[in-house]
Structure formats: C-alpha cells, structure tokens
C-alpha atoms as a PDB file:
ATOM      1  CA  UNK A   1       0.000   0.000   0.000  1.00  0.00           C
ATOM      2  CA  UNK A   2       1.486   3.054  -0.990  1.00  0.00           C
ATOM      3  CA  UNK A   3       1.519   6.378   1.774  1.00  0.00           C
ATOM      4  CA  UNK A   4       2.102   9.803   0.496  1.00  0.00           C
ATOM      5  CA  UNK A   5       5.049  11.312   1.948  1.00  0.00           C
ATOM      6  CA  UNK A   6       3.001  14.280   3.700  1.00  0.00           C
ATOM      7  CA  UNK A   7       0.543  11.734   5.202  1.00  0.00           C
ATOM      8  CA  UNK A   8       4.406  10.065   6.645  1.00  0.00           C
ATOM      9  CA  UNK A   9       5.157  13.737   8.066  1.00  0.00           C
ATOM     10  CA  UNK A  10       1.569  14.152   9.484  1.00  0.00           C
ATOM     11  CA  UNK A  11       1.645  11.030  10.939  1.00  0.00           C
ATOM     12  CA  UNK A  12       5.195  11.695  12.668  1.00  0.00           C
ATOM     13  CA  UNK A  13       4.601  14.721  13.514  1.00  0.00           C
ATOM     14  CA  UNK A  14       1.489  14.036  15.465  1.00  0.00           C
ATOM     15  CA  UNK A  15       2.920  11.026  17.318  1.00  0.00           C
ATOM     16  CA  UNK A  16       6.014  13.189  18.563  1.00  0.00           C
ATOM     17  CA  UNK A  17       3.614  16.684  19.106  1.00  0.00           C
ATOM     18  CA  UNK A  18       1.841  13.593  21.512  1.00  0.00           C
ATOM     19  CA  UNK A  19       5.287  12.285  23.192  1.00  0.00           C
ATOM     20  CA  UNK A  20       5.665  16.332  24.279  1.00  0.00           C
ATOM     21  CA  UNK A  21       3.082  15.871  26.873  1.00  0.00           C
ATOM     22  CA  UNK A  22       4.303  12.877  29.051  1.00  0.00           C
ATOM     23  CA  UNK A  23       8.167  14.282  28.465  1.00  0.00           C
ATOM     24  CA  UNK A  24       7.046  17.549  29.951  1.00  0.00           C
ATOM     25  CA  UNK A  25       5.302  15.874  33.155  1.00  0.00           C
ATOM     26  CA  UNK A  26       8.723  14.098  33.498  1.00  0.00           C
ATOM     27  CA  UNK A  27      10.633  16.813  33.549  1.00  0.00           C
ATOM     28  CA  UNK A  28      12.351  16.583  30.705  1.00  0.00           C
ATOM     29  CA  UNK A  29      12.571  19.967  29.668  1.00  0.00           C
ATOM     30  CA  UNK A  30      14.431  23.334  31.051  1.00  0.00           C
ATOM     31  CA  UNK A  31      14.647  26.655  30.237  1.00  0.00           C
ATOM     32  CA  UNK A  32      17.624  25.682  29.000  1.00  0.00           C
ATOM     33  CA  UNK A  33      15.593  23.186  26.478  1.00  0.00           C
ATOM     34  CA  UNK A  34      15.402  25.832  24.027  1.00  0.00           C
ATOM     35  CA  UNK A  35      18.792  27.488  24.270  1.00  0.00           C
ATOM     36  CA  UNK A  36      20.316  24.021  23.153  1.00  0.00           C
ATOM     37  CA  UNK A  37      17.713  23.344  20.904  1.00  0.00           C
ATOM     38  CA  UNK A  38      18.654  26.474  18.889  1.00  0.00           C
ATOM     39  CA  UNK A  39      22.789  25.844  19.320  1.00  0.00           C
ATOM     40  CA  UNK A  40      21.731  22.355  17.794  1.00  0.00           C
ATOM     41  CA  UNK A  41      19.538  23.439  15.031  1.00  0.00           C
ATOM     42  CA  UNK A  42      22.539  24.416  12.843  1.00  0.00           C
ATOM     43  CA  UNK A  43      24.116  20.664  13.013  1.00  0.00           C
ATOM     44  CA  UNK A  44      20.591  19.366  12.506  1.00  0.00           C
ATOM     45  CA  UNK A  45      19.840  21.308   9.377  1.00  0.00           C
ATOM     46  CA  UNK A  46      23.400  20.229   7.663  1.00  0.00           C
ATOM     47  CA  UNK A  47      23.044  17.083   8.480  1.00  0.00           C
ATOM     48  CA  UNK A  48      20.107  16.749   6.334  1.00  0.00           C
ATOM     49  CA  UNK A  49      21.839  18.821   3.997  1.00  0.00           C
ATOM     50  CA  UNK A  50      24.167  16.198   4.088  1.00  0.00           C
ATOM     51  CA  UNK A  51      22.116  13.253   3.837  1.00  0.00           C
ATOM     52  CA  UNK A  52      20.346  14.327   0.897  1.00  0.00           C
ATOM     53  CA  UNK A  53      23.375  14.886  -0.955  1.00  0.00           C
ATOM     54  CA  UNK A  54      25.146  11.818  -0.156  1.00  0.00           C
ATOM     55  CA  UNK A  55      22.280   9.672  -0.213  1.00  0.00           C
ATOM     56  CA  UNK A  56      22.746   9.180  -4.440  1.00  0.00           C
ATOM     57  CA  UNK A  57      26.312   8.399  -3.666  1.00  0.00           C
ATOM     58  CA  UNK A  58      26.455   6.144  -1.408  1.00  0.00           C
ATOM     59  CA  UNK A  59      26.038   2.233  -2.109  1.00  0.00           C
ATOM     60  CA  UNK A  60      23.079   0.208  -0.484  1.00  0.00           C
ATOM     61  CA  UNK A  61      24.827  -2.953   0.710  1.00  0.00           C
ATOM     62  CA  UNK A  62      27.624  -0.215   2.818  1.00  0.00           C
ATOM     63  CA  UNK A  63      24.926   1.829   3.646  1.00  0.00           C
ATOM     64  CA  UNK A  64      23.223  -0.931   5.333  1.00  0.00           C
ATOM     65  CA  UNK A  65      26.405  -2.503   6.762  1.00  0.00           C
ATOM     66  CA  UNK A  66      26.659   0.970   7.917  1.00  0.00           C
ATOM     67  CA  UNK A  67      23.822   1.174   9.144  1.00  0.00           C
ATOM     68  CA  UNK A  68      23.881  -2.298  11.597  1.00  0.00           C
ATOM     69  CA  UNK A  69      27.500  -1.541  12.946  1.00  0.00           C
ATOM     70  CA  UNK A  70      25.701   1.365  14.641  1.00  0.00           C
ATOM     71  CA  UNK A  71      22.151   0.130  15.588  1.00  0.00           C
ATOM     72  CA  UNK A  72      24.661  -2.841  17.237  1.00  0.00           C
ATOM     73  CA  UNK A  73      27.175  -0.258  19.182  1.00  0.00           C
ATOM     74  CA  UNK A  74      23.854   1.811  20.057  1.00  0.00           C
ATOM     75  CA  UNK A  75      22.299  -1.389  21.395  1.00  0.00           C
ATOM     76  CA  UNK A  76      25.451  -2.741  23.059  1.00  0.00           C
ATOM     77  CA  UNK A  77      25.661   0.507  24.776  1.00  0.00           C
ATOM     78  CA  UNK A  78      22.234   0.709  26.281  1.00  0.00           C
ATOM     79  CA  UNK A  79      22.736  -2.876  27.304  1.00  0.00           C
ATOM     80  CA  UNK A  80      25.388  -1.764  29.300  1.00  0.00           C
ATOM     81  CA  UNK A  81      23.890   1.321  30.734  1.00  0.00           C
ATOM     82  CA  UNK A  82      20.917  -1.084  31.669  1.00  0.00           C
ATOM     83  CA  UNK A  83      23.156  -3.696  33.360  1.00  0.00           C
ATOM     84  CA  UNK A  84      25.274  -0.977  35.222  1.00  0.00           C
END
C-alpha cells in the first residue's frame, strides 16, 4: 500500500507533538531546552543537507552494513547502561 510522503510527516509529527506531553510531566525539559535546541539546530539542518546529498552516492549494501555496525554499538551501549 502506498503512503504519500506528507501523510508520513503528518503522521510523525502528530505522534512526537503527543510524546511532548508525558516528556514535559517528566521533567524533561528546562529553560535551557530551548537554548540548546537552537545551538543544535545548525548541526541538525546540515546534516540533512548532508544526507540528501550523499544519499545518491552512497552504495546500499555499505549503507546498510553501515547502518547495523551502529544500531549494534547503540544497542550494546544501552545494554550496558541497563546492566550498570
């Protein structure tokens, strides 16, 4: 079934709009939440700069070999944090 990319960004956007509440009743955010938030935009924005040029470039297989080296260091890490 095919989704149109808006309906994807609707759809995301409305489940992380949703995670705001619960995040803010945790505590999760300062007044110094926005401060960051706007040093941090600038890496955010080339990034995706980034990743739409590169994207072309860059083979599938690596990018997916790429792509499980991390999602394994991110879950060994957490792991670890758990465990600890």
């Amino acid at each position: 079934m095919f989704i149109s990319f808006r309906a994807k960004v609707l759809v995301f956007g409305v489940m992380n709009t949703a995670k705001f509440i619960p995040y803010a009743f945790l505590g999760l955010f300062t007044l110094e939440t926005p401060k960051l938030d706007l040093m941090l935009a600038p890496f955010a924005l080339l990034g995706a700069w980034l990743g739409v040029k590169l994207h072309p470039k860059m083979p599938e297989k690596l990018f997916f070999a790429l792509t499980y080296v991390l999602l394994s260091c991110t879950g060994a890490k957490l792991i670890w944090d758990g465990l600890t």
